[in-house]
N, C-alpha and C. Protein backbone atom coordinates (compact mmCIF):
# COMPACT_ATOMS: atom_id res chain seq x y z
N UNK A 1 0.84 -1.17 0.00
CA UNK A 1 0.00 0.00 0.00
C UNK A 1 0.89 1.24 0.00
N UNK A 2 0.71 1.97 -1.35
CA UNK A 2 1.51 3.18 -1.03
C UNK A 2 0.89 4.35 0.07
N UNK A 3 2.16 5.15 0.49
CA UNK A 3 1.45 6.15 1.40
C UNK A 3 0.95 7.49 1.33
N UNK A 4 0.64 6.88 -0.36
CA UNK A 4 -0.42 8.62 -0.90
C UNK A 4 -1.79 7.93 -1.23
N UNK A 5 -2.01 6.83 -0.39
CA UNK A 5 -3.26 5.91 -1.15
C UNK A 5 -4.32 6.25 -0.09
N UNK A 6 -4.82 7.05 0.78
CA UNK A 6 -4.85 7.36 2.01
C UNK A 6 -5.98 6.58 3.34
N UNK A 7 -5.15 5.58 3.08
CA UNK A 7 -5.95 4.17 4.01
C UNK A 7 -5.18 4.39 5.49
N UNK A 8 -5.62 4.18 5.88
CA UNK A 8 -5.09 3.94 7.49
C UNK A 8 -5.54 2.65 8.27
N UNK A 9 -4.24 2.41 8.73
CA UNK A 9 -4.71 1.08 9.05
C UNK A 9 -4.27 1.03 10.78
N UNK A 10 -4.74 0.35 11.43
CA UNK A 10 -4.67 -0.35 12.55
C UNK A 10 -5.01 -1.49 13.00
N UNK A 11 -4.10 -2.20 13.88
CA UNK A 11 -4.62 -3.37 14.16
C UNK A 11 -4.46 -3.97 15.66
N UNK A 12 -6.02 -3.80 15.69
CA UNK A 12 -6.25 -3.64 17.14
C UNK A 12 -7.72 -4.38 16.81
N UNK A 13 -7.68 -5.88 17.45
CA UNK A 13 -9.48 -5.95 18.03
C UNK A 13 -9.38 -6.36 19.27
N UNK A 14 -10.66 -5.26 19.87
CA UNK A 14 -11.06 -5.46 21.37
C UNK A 14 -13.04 -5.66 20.95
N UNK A 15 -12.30 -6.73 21.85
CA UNK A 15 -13.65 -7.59 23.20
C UNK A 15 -14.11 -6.54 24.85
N UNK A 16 -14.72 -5.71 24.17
CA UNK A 16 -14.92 -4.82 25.66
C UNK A 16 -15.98 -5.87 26.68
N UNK A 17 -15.75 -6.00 27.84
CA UNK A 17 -16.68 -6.75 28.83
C UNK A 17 -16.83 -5.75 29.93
N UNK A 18 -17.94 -5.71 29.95
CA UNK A 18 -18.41 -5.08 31.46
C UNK A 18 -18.55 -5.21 32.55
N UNK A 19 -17.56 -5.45 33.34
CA UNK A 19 -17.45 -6.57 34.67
C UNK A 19 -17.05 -5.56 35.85
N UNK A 20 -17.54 -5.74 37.28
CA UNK A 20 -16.67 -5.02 38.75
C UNK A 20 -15.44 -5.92 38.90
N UNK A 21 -15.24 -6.96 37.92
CA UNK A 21 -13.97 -7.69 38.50
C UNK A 21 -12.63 -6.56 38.03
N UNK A 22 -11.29 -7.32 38.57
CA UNK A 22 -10.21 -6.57 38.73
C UNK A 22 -10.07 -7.49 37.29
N UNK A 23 -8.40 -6.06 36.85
CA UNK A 23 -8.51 -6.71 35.52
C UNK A 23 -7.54 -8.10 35.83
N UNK A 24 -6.73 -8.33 36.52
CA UNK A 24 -6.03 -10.10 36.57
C UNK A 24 -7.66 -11.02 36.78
N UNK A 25 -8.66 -10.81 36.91
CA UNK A 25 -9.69 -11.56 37.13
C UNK A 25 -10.19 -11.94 35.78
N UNK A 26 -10.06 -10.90 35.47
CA UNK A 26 -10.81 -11.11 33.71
C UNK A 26 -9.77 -12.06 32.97
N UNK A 27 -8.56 -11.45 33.07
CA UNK A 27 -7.22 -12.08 32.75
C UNK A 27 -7.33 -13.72 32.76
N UNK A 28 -7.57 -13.85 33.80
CA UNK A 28 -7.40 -15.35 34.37
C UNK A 28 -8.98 -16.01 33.99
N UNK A 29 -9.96 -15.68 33.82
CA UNK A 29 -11.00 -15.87 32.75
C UNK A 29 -10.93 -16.35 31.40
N UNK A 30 -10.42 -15.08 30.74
CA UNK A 30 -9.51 -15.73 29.62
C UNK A 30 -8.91 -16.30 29.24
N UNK A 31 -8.09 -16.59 29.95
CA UNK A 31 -6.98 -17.76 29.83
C UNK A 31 -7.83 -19.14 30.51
N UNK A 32 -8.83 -19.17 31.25
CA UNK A 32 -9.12 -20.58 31.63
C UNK A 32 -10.36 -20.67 30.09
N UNK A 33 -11.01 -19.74 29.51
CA UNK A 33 -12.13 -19.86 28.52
C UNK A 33 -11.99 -19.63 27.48
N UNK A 34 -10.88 -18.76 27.17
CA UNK A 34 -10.99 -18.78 25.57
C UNK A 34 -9.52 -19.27 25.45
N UNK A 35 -8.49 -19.66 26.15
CA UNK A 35 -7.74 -19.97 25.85
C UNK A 35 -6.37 -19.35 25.18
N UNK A 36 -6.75 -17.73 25.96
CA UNK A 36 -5.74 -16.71 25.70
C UNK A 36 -4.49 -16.95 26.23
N UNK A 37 -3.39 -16.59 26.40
CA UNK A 37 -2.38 -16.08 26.65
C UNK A 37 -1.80 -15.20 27.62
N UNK A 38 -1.75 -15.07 28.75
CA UNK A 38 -1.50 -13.54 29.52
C UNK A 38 0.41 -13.68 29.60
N UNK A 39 1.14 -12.48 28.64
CA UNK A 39 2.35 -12.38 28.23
C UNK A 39 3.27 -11.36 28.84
N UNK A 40 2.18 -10.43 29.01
CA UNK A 40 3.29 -9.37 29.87
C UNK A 40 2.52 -8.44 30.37
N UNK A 41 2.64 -7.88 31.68
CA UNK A 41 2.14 -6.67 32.48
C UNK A 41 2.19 -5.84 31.16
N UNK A 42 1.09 -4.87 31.75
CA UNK A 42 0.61 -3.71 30.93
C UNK A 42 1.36 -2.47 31.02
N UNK A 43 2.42 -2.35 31.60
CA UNK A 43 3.53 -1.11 31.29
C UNK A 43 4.66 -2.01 30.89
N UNK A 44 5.09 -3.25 30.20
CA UNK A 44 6.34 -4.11 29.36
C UNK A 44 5.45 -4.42 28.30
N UNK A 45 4.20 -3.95 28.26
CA UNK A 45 3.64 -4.14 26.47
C UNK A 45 3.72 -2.86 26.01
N UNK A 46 3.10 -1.20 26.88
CA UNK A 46 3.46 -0.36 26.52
C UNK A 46 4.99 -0.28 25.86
N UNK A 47 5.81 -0.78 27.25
CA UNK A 47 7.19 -0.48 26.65
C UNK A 47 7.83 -1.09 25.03
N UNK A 48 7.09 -2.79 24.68
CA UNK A 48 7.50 -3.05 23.56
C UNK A 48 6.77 -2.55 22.58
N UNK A 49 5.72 -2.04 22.65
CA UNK A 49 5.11 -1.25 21.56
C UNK A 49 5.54 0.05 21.21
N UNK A 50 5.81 1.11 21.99
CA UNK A 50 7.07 1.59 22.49
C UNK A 50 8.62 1.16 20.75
N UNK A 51 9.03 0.36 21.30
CA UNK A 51 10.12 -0.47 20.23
C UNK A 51 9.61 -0.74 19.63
N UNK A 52 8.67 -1.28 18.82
CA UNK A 52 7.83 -1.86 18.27
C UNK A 52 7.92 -0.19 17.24
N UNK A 53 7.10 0.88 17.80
CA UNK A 53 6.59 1.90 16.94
C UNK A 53 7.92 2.40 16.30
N UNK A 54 8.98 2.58 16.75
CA UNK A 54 10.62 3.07 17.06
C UNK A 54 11.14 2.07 15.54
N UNK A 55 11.04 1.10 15.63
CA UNK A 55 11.70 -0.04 14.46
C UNK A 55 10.64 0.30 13.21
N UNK A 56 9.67 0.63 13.45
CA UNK A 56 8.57 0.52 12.07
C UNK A 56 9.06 1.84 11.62
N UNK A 57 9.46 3.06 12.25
CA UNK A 57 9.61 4.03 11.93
C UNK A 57 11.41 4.12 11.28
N UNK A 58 11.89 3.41 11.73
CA UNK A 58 12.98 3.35 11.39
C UNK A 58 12.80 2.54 9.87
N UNK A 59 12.05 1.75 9.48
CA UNK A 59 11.97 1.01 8.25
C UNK A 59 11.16 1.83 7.41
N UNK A 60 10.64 2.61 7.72
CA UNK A 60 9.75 3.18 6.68
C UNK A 60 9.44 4.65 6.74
N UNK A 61 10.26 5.47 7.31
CA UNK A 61 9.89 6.72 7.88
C UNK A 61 9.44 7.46 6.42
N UNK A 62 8.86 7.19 5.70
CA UNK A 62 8.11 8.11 5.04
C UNK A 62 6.49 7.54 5.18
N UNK A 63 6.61 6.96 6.41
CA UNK A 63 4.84 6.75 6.41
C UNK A 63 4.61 7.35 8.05
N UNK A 64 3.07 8.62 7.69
CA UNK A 64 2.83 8.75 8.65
C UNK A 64 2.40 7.46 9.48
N UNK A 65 2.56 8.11 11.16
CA UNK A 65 2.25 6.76 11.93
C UNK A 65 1.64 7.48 13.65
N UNK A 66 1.07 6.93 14.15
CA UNK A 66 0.85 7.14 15.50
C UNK A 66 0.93 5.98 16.34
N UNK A 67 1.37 6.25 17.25
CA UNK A 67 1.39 5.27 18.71
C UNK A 67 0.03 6.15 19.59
N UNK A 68 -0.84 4.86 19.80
CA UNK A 68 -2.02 5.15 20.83
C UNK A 68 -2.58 3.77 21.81
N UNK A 69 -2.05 3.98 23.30
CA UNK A 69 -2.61 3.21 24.13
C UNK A 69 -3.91 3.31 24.30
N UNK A 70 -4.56 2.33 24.21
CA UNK A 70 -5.97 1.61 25.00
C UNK A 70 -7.06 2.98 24.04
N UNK A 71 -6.81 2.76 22.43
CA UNK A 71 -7.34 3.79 22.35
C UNK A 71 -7.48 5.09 22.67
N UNK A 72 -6.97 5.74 23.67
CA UNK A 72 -7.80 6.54 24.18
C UNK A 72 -6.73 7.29 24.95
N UNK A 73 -5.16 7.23 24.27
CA UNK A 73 -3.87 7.92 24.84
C UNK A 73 -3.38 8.14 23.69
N UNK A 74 -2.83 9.40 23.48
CA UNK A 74 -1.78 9.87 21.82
C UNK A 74 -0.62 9.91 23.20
N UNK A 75 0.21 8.50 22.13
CA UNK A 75 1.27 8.98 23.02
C UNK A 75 2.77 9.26 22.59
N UNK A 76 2.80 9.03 20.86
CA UNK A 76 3.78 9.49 19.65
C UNK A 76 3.11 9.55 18.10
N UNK A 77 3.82 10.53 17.84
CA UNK A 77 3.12 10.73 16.16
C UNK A 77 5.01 10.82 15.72
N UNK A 78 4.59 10.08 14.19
CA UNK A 78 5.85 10.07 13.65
C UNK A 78 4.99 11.00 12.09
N UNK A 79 5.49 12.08 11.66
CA UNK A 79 5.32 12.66 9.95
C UNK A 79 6.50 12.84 9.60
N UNK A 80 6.27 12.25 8.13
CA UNK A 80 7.00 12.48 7.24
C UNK A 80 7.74 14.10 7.36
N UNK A 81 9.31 14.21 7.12
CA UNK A 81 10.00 15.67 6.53
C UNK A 81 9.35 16.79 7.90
N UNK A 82 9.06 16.09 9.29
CA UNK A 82 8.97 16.80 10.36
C UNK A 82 9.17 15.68 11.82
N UNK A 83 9.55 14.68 11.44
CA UNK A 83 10.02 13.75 12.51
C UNK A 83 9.25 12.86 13.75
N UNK A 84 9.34 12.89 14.77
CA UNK A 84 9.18 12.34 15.28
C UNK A 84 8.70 12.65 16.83
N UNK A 85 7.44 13.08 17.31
CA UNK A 85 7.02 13.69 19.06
C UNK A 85 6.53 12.92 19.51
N UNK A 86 7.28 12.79 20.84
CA UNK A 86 6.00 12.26 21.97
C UNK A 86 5.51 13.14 22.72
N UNK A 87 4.07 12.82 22.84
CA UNK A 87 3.70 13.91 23.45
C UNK A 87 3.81 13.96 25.02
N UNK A 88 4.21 14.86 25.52
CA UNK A 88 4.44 14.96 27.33
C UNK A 88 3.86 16.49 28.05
N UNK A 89 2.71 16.29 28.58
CA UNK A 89 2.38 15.13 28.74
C UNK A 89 1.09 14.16 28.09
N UNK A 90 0.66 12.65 28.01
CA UNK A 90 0.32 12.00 27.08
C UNK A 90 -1.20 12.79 26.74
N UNK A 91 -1.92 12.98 25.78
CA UNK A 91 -2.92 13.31 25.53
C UNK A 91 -4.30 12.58 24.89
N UNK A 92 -5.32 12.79 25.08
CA UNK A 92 -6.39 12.29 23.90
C UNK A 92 -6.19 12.41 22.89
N UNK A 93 -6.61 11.37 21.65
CA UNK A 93 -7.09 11.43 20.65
C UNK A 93 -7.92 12.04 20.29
N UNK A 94 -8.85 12.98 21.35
CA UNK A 94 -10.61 13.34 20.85
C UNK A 94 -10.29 14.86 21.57
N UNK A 95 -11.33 15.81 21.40
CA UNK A 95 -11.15 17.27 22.18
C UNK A 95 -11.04 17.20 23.44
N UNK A 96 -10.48 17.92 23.99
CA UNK A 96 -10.31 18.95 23.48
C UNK A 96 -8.77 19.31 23.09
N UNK A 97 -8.00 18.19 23.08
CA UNK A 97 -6.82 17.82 22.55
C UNK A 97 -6.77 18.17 21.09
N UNK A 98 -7.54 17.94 20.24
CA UNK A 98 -7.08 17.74 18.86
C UNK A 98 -5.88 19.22 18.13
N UNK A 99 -6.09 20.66 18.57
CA UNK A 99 -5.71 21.67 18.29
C UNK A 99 -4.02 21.13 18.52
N UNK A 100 -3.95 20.35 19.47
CA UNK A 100 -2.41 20.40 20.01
C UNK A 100 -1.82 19.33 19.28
N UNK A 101 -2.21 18.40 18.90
CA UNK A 101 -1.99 16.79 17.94
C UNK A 101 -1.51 17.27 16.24
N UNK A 102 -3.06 17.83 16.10
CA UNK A 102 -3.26 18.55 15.00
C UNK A 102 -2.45 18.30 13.78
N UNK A 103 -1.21 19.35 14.34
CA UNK A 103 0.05 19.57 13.49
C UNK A 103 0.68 18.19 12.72
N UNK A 104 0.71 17.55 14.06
CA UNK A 104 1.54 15.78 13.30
C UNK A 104 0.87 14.77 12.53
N UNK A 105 -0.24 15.16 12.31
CA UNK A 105 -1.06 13.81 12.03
C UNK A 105 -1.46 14.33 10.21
N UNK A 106 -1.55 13.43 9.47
CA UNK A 106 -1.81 13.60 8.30
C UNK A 106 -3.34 13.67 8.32
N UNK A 107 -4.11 15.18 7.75
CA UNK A 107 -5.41 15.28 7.93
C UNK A 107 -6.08 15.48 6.39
């Protein structure tokens, strides 16, 4: 896919559940019912996604890109011929953030 074709992609599917349990409860749910996986605490997945965003950008830096936790955190934008921010401190994706994002994101 070239990066004037203007698709955006992500890949992310969530199973939202509505539960008072803690999240190792749900965790351990999963793993006894659907037969998931539990691989790493949730600040050593940030961190490899983190590396993860860092190496993709390094292979392809002429494609815009964003890093966003749990949905609902901007927490690096990489553009083309203007580099590379994290934002500090981390912000929304949605308002009343957007004025400050704005700039990095291909609109």
């Amino acid at each position: 896919m070239s990066p004037d074709s203007g698709h955006l992609m992500s890949i992310v599917d969530c199973v939202f559940v509505a539960t008072s349990e803690s999240p190792r409860q749900v965790a351990e749910w999963l793993v006894e019912v659907a037969g998931c996986e539990l691989l790493f605490p949730e600040e050593v997945l940030h961190r490899e996604t983190g590396l993860i965003f860092d190496k993709l950008i390094a292979s392809r830096p002429e494609l815009p890109m964003l890093l966003v936790h749990d949905l609902d955190t901007l927490v690096a934008a990489h553009l083309p011929g203007s580099g590379t921010y994290t934002f500090d401190p981390l912000m929304s994706p949605d308002l009343p953030d957007i004025e400050v994002w704005r700039p990095w994101v291909v609109s």
